[in-house]
Protein backbone atom coordinates (compact mmCIF):
# COMPACT_ATOMS: atom_id res chain seq x y z
CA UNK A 1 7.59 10.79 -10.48
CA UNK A 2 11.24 12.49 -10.71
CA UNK A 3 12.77 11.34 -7.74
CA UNK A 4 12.78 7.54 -8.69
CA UNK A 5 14.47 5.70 -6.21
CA UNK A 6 16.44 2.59 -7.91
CA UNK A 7 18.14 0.20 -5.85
CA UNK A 8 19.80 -3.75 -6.41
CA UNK A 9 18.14 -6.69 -5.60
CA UNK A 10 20.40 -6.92 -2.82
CA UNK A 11 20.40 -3.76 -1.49
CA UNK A 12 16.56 -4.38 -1.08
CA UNK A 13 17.04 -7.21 0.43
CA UNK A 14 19.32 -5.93 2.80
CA UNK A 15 17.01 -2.63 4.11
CA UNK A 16 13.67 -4.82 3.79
CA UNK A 17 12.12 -7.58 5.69
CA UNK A 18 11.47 -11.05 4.61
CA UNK A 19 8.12 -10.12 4.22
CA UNK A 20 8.20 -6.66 3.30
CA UNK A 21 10.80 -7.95 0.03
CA UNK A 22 8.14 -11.05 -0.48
CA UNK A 23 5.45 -8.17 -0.87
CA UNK A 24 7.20 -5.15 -2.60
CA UNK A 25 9.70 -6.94 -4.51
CA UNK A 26 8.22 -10.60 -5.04
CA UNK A 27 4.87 -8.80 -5.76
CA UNK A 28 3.30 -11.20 -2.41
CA UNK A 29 0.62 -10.85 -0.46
CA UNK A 30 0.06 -11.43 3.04
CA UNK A 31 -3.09 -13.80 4.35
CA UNK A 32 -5.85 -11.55 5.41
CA UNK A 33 -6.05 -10.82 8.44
CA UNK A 34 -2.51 -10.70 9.71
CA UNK A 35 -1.60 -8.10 8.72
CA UNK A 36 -0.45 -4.70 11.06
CA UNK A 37 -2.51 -2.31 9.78
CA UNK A 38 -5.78 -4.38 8.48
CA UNK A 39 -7.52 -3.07 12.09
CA UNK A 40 -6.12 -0.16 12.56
CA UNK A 41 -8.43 3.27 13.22
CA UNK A 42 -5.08 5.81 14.54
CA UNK A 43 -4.98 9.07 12.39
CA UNK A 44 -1.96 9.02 10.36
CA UNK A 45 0.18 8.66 7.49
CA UNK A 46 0.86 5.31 5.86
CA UNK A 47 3.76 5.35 3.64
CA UNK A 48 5.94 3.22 1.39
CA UNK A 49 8.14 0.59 2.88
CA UNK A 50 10.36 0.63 0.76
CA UNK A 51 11.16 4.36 -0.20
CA UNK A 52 8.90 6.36 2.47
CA UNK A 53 6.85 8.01 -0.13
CA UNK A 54 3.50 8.99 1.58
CA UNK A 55 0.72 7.17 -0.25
CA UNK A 56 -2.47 7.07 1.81
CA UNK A 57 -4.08 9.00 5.02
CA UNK A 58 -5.83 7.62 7.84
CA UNK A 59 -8.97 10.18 6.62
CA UNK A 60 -9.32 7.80 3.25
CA UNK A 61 -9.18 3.92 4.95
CA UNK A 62 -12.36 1.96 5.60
CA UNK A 63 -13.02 -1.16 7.11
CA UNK A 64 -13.95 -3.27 3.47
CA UNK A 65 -14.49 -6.44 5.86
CA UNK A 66 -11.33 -8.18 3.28
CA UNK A 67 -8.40 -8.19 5.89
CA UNK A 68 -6.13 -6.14 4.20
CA UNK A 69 -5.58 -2.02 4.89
CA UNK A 70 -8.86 -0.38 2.49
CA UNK A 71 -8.63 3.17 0.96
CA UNK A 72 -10.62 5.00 -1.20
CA UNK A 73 -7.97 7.12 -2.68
CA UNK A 74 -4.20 8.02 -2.83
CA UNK A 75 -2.87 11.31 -1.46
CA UNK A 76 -1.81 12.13 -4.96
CA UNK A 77 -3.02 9.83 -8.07
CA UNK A 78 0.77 10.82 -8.88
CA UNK A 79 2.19 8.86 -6.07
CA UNK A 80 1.03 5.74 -7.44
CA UNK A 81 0.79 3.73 -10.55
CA UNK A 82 -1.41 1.34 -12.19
CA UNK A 83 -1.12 -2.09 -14.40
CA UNK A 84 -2.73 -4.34 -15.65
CA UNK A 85 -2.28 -8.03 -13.38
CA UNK A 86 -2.76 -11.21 -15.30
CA UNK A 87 -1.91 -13.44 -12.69
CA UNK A 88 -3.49 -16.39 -11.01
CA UNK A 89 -6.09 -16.51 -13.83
CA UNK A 90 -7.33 -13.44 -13.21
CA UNK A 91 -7.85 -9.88 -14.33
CA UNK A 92 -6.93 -7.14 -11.71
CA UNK A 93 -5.49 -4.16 -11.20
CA UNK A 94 -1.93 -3.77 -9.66
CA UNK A 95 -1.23 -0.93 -7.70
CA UNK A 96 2.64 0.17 -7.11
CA UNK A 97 4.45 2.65 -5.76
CA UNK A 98 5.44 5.58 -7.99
CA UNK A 99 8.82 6.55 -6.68
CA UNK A 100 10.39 2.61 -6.15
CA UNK A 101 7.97 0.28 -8.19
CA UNK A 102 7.53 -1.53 -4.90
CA UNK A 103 4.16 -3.71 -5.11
CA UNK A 104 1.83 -2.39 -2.68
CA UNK A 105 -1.73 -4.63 -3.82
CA UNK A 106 -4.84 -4.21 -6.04
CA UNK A 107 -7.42 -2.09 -6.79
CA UNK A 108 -10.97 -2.92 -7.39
CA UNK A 109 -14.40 -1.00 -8.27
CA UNK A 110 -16.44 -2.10 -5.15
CA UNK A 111 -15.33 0.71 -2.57
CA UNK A 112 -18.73 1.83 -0.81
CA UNK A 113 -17.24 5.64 -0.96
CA UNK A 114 -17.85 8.91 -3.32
CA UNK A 115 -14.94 7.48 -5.40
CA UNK A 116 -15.98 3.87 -5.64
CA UNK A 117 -12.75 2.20 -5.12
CA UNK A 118 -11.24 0.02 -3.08
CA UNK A 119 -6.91 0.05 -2.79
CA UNK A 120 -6.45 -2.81 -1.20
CA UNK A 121 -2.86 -2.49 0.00
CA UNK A 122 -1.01 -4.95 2.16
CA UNK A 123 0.35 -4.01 5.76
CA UNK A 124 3.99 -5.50 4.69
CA UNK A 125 4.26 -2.61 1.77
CA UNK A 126 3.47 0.17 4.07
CA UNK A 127 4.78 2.34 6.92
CA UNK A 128 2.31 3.92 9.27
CA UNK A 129 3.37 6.89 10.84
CA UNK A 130 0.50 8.04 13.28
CA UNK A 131 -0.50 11.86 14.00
CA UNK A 132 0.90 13.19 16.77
CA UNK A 133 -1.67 13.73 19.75
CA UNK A 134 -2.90 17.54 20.18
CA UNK A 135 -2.19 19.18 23.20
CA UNK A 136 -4.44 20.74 25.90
């Protein structure tokens, strides 16, 4: 991604919430179930907290029964990137934001879809922006 978007730790914590710099920045995640977005079925856009990027449409979530916001696939594979998570004794797959690095959740291979993945991305990392209703 070209447009990398590079800010202080103060600066984030000045434009962020507690919990959104806990979760993008501090690499957090929120209990399941609290969420905003875990439940929600509006068509949309959900984008990056922190820099806006749009990562994931309302046309690729699915309820995964986990608590957190499910999706089969990015809008772009570009948009997002990848590492390997150590952490907490286990062996994941971290899933960030391409443009700020912001930590947006994990990715597993259990999705019930075509693709057979599962982002599992936490409300506090995102930014839904829902489509506008059609006129009659």
């Amino acid at each position: 991604m070209k447009d990398k978007v590079t800010k202080s730790e103060a600066e984030w914590k000045q434009q962020l919430t507690a919990e959104q710099y806990r979760v993008l920045r501090e690499k957090g995640t929120e209990r399941a179930f609290t969420g905003a977005y875990w439940n929600t079925h509006d068509a949309g856009l959900y984008r990056c907290a922190g820099c806006g990027l749009e990562l994931f449409t309302s046309g690729t979530k699915f309820d995964s029964g986990c608590g957190w916001p499910s999706f089969d696939a990015p809008l772009d594979k570009e948009r997002v990137e990848q590492r390997q998570d150590l952490s907490h004794g286990m062996v994941r797959t971290e899933v960030l934001c391409a443009r700020c690095g912001g930590h947006l959740g994990h990715l597993f291979d259990d999705g019930p879809t075509a693709t057979g993945l599962r982002y599992c991305i936490n409300s506090a990392s995102l930014d839904f922006k829902k489509k506008p209703e059609e006129k009659k």
